[in-house]
C-alpha atoms as a PDB file:
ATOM      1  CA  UNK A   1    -126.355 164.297 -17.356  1.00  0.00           C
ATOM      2  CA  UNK A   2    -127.544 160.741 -16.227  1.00  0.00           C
ATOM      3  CA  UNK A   3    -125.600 157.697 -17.549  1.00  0.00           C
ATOM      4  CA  UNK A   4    -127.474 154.368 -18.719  1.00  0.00           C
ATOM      5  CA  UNK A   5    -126.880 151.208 -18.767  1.00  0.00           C
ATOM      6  CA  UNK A   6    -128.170 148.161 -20.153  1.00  0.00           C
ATOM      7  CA  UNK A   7    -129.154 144.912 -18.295  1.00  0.00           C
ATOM      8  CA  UNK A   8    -131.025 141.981 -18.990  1.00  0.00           C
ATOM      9  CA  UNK A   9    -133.800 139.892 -17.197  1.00  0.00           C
ATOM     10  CA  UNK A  10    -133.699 136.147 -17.563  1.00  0.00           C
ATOM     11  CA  UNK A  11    -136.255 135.741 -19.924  1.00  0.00           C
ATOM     12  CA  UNK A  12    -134.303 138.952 -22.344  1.00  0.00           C
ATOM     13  CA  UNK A  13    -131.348 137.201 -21.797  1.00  0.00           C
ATOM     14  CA  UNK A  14    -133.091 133.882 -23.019  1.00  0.00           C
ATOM     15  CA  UNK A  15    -134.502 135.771 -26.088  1.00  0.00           C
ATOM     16  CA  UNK A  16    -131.740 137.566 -27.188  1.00  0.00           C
ATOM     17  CA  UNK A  17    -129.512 134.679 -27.228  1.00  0.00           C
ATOM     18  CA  UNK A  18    -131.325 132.855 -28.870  1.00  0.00           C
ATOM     19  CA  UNK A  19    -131.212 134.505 -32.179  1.00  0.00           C
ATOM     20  CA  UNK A  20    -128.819 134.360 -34.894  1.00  0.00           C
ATOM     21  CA  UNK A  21    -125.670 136.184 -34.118  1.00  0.00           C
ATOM     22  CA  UNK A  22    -125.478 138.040 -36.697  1.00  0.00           C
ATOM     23  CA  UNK A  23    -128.615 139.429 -35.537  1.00  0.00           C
ATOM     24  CA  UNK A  24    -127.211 139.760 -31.680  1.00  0.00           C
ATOM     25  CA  UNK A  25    -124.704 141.909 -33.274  1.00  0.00           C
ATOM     26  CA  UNK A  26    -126.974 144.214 -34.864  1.00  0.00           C
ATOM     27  CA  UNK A  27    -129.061 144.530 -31.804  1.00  0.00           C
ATOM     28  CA  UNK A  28    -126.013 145.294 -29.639  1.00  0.00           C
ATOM     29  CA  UNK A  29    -124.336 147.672 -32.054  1.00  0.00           C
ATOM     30  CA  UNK A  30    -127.569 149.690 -32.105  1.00  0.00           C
ATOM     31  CA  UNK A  31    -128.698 149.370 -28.309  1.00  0.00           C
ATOM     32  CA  UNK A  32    -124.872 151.006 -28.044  1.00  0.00           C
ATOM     33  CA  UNK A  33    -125.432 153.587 -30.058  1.00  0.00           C
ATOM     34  CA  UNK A  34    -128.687 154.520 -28.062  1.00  0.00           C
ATOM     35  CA  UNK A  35    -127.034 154.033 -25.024  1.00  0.00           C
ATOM     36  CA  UNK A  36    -124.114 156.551 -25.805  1.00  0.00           C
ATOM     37  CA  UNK A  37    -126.513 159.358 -27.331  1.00  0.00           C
ATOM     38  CA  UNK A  38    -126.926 160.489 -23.801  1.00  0.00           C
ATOM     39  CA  UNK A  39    -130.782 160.273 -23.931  1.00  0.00           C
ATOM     40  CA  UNK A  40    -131.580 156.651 -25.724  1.00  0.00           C
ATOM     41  CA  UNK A  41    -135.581 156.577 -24.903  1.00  0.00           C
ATOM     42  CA  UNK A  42    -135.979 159.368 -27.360  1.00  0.00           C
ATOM     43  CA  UNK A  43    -135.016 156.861 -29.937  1.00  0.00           C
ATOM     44  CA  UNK A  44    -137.734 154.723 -28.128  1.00  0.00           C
ATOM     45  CA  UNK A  45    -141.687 155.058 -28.432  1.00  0.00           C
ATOM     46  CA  UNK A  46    -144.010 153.846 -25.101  1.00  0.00           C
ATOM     47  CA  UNK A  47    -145.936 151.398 -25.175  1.00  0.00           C
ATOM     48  CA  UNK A  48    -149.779 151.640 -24.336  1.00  0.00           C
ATOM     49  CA  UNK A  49    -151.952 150.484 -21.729  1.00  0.00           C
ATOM     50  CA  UNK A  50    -148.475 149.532 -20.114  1.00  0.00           C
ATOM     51  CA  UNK A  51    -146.755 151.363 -17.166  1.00  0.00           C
ATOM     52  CA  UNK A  52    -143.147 152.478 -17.822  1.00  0.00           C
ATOM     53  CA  UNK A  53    -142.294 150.544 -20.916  1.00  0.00           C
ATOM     54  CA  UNK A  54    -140.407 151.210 -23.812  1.00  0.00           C
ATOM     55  CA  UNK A  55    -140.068 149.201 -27.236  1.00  0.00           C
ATOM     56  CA  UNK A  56    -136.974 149.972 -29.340  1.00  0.00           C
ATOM     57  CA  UNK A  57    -137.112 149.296 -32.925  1.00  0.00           C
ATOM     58  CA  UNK A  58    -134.655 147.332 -34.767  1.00  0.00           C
ATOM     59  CA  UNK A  59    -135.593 146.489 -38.083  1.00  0.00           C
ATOM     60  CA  UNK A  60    -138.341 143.719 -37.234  1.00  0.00           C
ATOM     61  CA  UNK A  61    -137.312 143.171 -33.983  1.00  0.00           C
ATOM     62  CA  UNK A  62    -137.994 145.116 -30.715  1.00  0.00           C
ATOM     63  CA  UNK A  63    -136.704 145.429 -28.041  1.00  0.00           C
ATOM     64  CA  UNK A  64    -138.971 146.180 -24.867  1.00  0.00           C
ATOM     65  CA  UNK A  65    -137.065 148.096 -21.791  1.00  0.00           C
ATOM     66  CA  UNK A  66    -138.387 149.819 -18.545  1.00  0.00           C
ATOM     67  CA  UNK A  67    -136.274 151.860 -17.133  1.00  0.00           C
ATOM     68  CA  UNK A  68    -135.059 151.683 -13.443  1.00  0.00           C
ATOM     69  CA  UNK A  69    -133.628 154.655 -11.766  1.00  0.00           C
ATOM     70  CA  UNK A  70    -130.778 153.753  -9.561  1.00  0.00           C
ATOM     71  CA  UNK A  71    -129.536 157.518  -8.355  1.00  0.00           C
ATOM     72  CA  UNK A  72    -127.578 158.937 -11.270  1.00  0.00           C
ATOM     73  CA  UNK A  73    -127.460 155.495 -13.329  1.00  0.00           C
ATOM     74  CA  UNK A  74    -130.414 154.625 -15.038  1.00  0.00           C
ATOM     75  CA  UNK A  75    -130.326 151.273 -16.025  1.00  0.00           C
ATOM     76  CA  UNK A  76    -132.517 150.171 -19.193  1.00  0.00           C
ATOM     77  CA  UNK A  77    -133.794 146.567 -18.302  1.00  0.00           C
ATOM     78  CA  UNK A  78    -134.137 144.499 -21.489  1.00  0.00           C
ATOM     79  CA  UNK A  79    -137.334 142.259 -20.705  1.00  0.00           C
ATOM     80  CA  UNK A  80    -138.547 141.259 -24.110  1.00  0.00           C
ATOM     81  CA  UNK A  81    -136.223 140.708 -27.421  1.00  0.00           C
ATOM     82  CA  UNK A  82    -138.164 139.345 -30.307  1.00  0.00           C
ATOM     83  CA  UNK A  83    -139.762 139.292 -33.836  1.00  0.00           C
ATOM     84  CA  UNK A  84    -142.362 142.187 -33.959  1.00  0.00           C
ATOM     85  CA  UNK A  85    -145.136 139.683 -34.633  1.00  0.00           C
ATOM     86  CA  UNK A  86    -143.942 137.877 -31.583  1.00  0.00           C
ATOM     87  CA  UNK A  87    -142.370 141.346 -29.001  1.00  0.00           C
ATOM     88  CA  UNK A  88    -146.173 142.507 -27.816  1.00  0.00           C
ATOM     89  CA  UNK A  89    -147.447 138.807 -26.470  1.00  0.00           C
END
């Protein structure tokens, strides 16, 4: 079984701490519990028109990943945290 891990890109980072943190909790407690199901982009739905990306929902937010294979770690990069009138731009 492959392991994941999560990692950000500057402008995920940027997002993501930039909201509340009760809010950055919430995320985090539920990227975690994606993470450590063993298989976290069945929780996840692809986006269209859009080559290997993923959007996690979160109550309104989203949270849009691609996933990079690095051997028998695949890490989950965060690009996009956001509002989900604000995620798709």
């Amino acid at each position: 079984m492959k392991q994941y891990e999560l990692e950000f890109t500057a402008q995920g980072e940027t997002e993501f701490f930039s909201l509340p943190g009760n809010l950055q909790g919430r995320i985090k407690t539920k990227m975690e519990f994606f993470i450590s199901s063993g298989h976290p982009l069945t929780f996840a739905k692809k986006l269209h028109g859009a080559a290997n990306l993923y959007r996690f929902r979160i109550g309104d937010y989203r949270v849009i990943v691609t996933p990079k294979d690095k051997n028998t770690i695949v890490i989950l990069l965060i690009l996009k945290v956001g509002h989900r009138r604000e995620a798709y731009e």
